[in-house]
C-alpha atoms as a PDB file:
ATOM      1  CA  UNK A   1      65.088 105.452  98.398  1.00  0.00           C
ATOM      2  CA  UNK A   2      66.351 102.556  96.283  1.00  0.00           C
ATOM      3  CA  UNK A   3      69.250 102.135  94.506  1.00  0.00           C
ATOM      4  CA  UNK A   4      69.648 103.424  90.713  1.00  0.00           C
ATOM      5  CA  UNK A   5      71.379 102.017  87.965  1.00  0.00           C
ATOM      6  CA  UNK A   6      74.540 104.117  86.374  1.00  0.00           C
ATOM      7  CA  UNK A   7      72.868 106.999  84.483  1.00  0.00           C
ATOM      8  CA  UNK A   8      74.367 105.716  80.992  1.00  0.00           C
ATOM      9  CA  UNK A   9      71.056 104.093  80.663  1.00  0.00           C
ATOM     10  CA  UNK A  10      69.725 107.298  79.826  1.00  0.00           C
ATOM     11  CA  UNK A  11      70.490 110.777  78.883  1.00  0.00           C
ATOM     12  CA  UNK A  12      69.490 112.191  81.632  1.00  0.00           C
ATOM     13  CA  UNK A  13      69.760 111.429  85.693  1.00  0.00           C
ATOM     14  CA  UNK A  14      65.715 110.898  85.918  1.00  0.00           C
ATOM     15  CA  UNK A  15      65.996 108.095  82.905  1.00  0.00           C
ATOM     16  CA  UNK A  16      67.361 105.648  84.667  1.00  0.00           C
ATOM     17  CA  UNK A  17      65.226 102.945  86.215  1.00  0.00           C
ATOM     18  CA  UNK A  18      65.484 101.418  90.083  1.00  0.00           C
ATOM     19  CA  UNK A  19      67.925  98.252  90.211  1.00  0.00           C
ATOM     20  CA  UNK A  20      65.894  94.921  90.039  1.00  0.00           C
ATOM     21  CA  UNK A  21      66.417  92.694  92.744  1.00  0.00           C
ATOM     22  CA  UNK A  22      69.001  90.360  90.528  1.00  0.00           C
ATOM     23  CA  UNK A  23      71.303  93.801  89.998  1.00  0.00           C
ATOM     24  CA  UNK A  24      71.142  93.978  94.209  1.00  0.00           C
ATOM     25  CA  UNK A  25      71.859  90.175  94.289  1.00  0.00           C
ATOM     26  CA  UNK A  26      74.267  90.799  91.789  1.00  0.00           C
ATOM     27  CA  UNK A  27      75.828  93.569  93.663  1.00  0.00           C
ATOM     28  CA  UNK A  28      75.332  92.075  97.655  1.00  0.00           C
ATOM     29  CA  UNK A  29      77.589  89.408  95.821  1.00  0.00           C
ATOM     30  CA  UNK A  30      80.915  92.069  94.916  1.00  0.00           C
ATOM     31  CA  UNK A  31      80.275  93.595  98.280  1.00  0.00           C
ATOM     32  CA  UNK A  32      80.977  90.054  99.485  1.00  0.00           C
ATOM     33  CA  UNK A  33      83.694  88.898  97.403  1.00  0.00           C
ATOM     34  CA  UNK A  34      85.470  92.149  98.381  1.00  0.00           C
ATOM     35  CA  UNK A  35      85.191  91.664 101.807  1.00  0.00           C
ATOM     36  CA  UNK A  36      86.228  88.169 101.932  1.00  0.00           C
ATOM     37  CA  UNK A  37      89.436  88.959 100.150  1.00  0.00           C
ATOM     38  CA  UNK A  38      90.196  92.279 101.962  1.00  0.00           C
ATOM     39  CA  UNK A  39      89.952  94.782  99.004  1.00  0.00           C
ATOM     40  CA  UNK A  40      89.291  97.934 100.905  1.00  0.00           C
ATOM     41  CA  UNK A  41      88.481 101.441  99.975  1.00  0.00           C
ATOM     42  CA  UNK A  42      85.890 100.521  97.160  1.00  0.00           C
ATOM     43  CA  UNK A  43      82.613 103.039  96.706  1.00  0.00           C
ATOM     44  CA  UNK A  44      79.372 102.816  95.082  1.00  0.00           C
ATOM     45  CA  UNK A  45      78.261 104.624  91.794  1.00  0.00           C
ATOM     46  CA  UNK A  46      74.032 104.715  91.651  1.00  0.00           C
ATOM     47  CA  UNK A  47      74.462 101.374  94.130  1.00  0.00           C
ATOM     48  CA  UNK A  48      77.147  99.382  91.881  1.00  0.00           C
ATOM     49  CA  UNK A  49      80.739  99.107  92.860  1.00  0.00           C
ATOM     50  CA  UNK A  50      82.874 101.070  91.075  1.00  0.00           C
ATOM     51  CA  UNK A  51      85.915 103.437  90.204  1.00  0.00           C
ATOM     52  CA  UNK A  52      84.591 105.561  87.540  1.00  0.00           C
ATOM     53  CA  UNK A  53      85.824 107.990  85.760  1.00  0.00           C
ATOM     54  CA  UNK A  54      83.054 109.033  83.482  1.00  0.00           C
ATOM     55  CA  UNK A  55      83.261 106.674  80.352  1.00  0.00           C
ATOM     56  CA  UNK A  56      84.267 103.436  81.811  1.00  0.00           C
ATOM     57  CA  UNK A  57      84.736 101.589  84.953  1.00  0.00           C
ATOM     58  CA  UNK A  58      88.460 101.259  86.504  1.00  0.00           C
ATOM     59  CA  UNK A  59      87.334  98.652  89.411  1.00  0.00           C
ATOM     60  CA  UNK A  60      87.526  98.705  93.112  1.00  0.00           C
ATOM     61  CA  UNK A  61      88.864 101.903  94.189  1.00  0.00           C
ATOM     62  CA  UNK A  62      92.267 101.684  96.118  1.00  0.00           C
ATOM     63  CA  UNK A  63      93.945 103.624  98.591  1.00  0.00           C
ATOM     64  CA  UNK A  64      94.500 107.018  98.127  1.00  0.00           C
ATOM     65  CA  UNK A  65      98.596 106.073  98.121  1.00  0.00           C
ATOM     66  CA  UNK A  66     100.735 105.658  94.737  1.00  0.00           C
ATOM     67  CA  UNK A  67     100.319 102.292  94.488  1.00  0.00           C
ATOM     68  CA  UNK A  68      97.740 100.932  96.645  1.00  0.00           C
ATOM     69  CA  UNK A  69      99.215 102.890 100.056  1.00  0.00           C
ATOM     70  CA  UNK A  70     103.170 101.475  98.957  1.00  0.00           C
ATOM     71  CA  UNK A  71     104.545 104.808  97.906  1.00  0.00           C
ATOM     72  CA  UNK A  72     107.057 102.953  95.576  1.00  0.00           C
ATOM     73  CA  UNK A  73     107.148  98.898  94.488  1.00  0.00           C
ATOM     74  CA  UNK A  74     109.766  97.261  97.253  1.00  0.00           C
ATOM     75  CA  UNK A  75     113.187  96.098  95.417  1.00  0.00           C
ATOM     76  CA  UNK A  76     113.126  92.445  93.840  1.00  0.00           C
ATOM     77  CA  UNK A  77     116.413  91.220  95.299  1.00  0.00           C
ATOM     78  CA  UNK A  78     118.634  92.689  97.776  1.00  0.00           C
ATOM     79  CA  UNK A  79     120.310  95.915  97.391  1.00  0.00           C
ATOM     80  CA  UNK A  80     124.801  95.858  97.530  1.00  0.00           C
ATOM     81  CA  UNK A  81     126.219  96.323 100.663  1.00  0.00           C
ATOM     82  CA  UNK A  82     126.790 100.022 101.507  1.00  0.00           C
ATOM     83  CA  UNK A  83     130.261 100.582 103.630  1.00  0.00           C
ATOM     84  CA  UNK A  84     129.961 102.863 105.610  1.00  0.00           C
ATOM     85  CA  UNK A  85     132.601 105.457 107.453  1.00  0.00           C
ATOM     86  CA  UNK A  86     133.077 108.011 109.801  1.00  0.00           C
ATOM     87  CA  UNK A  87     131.370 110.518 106.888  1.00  0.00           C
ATOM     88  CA  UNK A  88     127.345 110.363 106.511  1.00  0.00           C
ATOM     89  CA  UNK A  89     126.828 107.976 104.097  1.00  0.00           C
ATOM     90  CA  UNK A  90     123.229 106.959 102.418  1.00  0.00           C
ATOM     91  CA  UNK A  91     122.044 103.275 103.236  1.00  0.00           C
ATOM     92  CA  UNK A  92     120.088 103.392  99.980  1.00  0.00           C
ATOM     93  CA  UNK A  93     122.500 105.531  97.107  1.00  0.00           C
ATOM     94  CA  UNK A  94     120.260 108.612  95.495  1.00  0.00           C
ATOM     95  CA  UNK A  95     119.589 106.370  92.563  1.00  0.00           C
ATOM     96  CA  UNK A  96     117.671 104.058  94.513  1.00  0.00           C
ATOM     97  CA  UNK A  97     115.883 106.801  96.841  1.00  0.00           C
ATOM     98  CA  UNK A  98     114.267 107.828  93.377  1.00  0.00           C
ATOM     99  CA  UNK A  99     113.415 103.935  92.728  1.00  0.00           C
ATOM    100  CA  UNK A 100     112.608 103.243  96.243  1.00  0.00           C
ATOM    101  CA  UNK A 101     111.404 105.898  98.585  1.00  0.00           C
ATOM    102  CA  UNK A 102     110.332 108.997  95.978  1.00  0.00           C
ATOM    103  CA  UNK A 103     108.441 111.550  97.262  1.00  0.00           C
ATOM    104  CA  UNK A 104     106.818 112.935  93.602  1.00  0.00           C
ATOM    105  CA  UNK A 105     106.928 116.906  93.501  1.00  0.00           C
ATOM    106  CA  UNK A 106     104.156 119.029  93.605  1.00  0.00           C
ATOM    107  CA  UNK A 107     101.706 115.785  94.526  1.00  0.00           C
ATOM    108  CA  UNK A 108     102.227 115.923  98.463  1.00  0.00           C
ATOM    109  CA  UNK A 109      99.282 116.298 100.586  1.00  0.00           C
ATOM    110  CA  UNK A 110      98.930 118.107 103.808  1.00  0.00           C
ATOM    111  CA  UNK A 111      98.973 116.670 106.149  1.00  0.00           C
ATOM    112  CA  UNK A 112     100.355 113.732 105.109  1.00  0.00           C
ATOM    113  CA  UNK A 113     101.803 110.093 106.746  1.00  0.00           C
ATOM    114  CA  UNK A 114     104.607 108.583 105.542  1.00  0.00           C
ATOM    115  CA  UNK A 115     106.003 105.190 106.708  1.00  0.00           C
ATOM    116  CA  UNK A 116     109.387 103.705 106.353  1.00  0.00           C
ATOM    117  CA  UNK A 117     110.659 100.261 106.702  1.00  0.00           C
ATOM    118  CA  UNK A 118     113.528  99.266 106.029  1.00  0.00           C
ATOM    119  CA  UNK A 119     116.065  96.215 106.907  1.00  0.00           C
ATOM    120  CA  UNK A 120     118.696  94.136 106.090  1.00  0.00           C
ATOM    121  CA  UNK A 121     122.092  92.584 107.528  1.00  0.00           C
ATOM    122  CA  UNK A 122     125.280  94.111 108.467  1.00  0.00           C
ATOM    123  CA  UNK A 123     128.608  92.666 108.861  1.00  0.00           C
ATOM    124  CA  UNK A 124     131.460  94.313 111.121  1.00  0.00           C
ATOM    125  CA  UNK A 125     135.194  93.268 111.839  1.00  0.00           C
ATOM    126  CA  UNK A 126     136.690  93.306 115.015  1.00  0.00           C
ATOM    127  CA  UNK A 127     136.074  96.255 117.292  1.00  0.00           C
ATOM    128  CA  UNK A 128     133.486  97.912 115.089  1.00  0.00           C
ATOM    129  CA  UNK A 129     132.313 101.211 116.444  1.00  0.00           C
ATOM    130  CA  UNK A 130     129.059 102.479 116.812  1.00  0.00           C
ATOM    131  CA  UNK A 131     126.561 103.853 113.965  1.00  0.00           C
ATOM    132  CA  UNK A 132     123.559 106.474 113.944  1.00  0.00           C
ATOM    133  CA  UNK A 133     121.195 106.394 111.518  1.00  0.00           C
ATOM    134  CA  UNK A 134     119.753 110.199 110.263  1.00  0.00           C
ATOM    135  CA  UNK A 135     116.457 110.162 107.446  1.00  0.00           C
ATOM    136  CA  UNK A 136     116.835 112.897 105.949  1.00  0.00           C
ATOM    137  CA  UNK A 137     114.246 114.035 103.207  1.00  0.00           C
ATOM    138  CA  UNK A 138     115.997 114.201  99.901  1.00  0.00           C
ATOM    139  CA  UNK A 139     118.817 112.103  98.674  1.00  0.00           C
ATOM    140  CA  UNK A 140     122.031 113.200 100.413  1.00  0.00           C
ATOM    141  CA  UNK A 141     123.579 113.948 103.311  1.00  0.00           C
ATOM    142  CA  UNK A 142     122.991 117.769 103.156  1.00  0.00           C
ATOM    143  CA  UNK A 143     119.312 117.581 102.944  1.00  0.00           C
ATOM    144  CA  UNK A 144     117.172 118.582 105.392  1.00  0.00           C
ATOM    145  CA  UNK A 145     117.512 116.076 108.427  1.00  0.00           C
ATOM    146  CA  UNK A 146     114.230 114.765 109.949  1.00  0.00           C
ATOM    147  CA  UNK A 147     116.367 114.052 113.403  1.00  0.00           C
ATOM    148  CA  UNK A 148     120.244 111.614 114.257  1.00  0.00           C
ATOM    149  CA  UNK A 149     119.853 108.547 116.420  1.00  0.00           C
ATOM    150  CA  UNK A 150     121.739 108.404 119.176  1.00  0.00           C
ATOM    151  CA  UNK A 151     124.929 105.850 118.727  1.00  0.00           C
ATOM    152  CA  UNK A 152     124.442 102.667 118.514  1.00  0.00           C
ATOM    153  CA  UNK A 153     126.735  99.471 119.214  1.00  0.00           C
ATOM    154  CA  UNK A 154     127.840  97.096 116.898  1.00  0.00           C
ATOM    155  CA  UNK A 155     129.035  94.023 117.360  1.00  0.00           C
ATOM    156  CA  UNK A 156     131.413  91.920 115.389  1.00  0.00           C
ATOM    157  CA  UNK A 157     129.415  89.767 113.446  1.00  0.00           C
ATOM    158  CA  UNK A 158     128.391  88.228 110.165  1.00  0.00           C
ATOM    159  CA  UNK A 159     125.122  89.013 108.284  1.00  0.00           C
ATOM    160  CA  UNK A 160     123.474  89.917 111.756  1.00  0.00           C
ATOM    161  CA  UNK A 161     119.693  91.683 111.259  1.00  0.00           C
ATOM    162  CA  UNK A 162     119.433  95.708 111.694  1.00  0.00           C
ATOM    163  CA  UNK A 163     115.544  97.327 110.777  1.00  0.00           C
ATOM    164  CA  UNK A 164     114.813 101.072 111.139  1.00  0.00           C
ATOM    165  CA  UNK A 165     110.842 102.109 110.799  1.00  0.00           C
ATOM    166  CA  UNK A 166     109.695 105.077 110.721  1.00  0.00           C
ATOM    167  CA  UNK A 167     106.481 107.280 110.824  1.00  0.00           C
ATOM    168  CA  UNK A 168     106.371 110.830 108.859  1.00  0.00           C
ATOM    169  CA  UNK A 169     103.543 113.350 109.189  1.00  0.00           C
ATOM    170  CA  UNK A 170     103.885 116.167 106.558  1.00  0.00           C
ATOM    171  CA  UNK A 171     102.473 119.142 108.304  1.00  0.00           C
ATOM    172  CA  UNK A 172     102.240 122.034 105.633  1.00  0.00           C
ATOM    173  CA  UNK A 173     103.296 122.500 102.094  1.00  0.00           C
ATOM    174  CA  UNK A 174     104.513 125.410 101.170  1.00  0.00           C
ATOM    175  CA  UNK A 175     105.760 127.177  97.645  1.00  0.00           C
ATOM    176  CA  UNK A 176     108.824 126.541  96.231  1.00  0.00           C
ATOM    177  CA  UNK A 177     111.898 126.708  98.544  1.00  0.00           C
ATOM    178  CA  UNK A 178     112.117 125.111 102.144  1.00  0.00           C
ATOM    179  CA  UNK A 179     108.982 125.889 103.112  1.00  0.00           C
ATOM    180  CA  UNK A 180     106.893 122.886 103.718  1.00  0.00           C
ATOM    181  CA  UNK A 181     107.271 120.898 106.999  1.00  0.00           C
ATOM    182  CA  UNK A 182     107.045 117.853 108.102  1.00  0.00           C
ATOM    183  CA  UNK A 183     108.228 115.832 111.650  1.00  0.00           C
ATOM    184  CA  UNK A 184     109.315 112.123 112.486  1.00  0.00           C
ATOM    185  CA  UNK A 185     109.696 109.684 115.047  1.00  0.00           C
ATOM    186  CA  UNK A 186     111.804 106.433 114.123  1.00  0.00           C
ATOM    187  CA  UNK A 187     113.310 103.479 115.574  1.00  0.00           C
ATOM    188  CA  UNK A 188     116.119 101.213 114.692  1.00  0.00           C
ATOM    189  CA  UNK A 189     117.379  98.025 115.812  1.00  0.00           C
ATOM    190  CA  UNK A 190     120.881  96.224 115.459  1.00  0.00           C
ATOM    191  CA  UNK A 191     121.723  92.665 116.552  1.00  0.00           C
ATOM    192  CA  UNK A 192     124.243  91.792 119.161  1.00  0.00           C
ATOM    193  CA  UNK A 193     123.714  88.505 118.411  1.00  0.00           C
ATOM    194  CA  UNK A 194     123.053  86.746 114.635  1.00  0.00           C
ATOM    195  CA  UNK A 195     118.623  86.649 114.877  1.00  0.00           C
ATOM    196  CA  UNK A 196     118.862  86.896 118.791  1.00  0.00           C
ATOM    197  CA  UNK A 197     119.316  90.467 120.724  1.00  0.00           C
ATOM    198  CA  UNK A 198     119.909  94.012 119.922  1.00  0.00           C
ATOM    199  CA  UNK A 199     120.769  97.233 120.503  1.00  0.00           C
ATOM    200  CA  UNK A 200     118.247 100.114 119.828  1.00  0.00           C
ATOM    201  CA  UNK A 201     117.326 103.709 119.669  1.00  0.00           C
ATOM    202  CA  UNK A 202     114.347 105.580 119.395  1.00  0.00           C
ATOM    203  CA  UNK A 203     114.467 109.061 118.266  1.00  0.00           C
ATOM    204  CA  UNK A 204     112.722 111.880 115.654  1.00  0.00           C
ATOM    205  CA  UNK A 205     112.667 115.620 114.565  1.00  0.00           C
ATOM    206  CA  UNK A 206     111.844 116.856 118.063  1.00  0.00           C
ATOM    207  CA  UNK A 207     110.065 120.117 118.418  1.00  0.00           C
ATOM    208  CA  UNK A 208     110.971 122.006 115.621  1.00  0.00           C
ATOM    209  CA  UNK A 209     109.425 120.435 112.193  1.00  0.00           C
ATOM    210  CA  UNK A 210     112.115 120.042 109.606  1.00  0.00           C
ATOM    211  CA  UNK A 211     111.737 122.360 107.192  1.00  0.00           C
ATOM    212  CA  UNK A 212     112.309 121.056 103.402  1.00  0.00           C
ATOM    213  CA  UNK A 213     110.844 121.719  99.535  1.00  0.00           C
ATOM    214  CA  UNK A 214     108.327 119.879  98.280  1.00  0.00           C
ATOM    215  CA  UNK A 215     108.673 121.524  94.460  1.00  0.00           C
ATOM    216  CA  UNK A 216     112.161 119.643  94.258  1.00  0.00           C
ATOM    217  CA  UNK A 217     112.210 116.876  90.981  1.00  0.00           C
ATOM    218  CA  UNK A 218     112.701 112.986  92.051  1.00  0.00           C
ATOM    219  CA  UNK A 219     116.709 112.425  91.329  1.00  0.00           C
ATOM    220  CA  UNK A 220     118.280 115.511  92.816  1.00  0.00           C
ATOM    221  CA  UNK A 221     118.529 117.006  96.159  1.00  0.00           C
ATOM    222  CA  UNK A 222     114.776 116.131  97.215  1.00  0.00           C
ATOM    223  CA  UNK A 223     112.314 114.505  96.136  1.00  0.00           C
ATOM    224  CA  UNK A 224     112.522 111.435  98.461  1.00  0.00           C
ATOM    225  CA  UNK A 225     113.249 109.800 101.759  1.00  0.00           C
ATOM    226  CA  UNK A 226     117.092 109.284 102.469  1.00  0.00           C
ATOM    227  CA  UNK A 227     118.473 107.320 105.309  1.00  0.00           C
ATOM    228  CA  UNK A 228     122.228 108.311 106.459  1.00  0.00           C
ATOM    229  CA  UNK A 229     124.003 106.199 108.461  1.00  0.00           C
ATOM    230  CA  UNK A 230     127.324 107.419 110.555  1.00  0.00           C
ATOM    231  CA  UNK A 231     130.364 104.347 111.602  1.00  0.00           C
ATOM    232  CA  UNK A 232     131.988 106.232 113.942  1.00  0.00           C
ATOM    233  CA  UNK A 233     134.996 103.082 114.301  1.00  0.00           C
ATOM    234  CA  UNK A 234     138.444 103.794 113.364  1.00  0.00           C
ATOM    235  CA  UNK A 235     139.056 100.564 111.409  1.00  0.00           C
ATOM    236  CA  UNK A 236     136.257  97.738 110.196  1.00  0.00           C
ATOM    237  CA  UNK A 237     133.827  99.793 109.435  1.00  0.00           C
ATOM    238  CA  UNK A 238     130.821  97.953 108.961  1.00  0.00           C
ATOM    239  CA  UNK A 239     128.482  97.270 105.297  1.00  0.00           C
ATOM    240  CA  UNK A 240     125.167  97.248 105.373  1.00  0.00           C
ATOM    241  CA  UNK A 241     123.304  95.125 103.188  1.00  0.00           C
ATOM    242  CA  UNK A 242     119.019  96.546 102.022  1.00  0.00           C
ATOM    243  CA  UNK A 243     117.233  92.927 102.255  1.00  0.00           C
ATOM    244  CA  UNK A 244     113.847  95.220 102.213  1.00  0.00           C
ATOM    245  CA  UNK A 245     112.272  98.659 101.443  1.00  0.00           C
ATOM    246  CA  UNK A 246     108.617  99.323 102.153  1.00  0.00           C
ATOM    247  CA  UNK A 247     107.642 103.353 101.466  1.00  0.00           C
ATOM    248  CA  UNK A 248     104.525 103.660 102.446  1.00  0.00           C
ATOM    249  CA  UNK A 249     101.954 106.289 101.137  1.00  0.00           C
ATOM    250  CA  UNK A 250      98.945 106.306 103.953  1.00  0.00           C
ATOM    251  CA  UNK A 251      97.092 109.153 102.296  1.00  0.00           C
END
């Protein structure tokens, strides 16, 4: 059966006409273009590449994700230094969670995959002590946790790399109150020496999915992605400096 042009040529789906051979020329040519240059997740409308909705065309059709599979735009510059201490204390503050790693209410699928990655530098005074990392979803340390790391060593140093990525599968969505789930597994990374070694962890919710709310507004206790981190030293407690935040939005 051949292709068709978009039924706008006619009132009615049996007025339009088959595409000549220059509109499949013409359209081999986008299929082309987009593959060459990686733009993925297009369709076809009656055989022509499109994102329609209706009355005019909107382009290539992107990912499914918020903006093109990033579930937020990354920050422009880095982010201030967070100091941390022996209380929970966010790597990103709640103000950026709602910039950086929202989580928009009532709009989350099921199931769902979520990726965080996010990295940066530390610095730490003599005889730092160690520091656990816990994601929590929300934007404090009293929202429901998504699994702690185990400690991790620090070493004295100056603007030495740390990274923590991280994959989340939302597993049910619920009404409002804690009754959607969801379950992680992440792993973070902190230099023992300035771009050389490190010391790592590997960790996630286990086998009981954390339980959270998915009605809860962007900017108070929920609607995003919070990562706590723990410095469990009694003196030079260590700041940790956001170089980069990538959200991703897989579905």
């Amino acid at each position: 059966m051949p292709w068709r042009d978009d039924s706008t040529l006619g009132a009615h789906v049996w007025d339009t006409q088959p595409m000549s051979d220059d509109d499949l020329a013409v359209r081999d040519e986008e299929l082309t273009w987009l593959l060459r240059h990686e733009k993925k997740n297009w369709k076809l409308f009656n055989g022509r590449i499109t994102g329609r909705d209706r009355d005019f065309p909107l382009g290539p059709v992107n990912a499914e994700g918020t903006y093109g599979a990033l579930g937020a735009y990354p920050p422009s510059a880095s982010i201030a230094a967070s100091a941390l201490s022996t209380t929970e204390t966010g790597l990103l503050s709640a103000a950026n969670v709602a910039i950086y790693t929202p989580m928009p209410p009532n709009s989350i699928l099921a199931p769902q995959a979520w990726r965080i990655v996010i990295c940066g530098v530390y610095t730490a005074g003599a005889t730092p002590g160690t520091v656990a990392f816990t994601p929590r979803i929300g934007n404090a340390n009293t929202s429901p946790s998504l699994g702690a790391s185990a400690a991790i060593t620090q070493t004295a140093l100056t603007n030495a790399f740390w990274m923590i990525k991280g994959d989340i599968t939302v597993r049910s969505i619920g009404g409002p109150g804690t009754n959607s789930k969801a379950t992680g597994v992440f792993d973070a990374k902190v230099n023992t020496a300035v771009g050389g070694a490190f010391n790592t962890a590997l960790w996630g919710t286990g086998t009981a999915d954390a339980s959270f709310d998915s009605t809860i507004a962007i900017g108070t206790n929920g609607g995003g992605l919070w990562i706590g981190a723990v410095d469990a030293g009694a003196t030079n407690h260590a700041t940790y400096t956001m170089q980069q935040v990538h959200w991703m939005d897989w579905n």
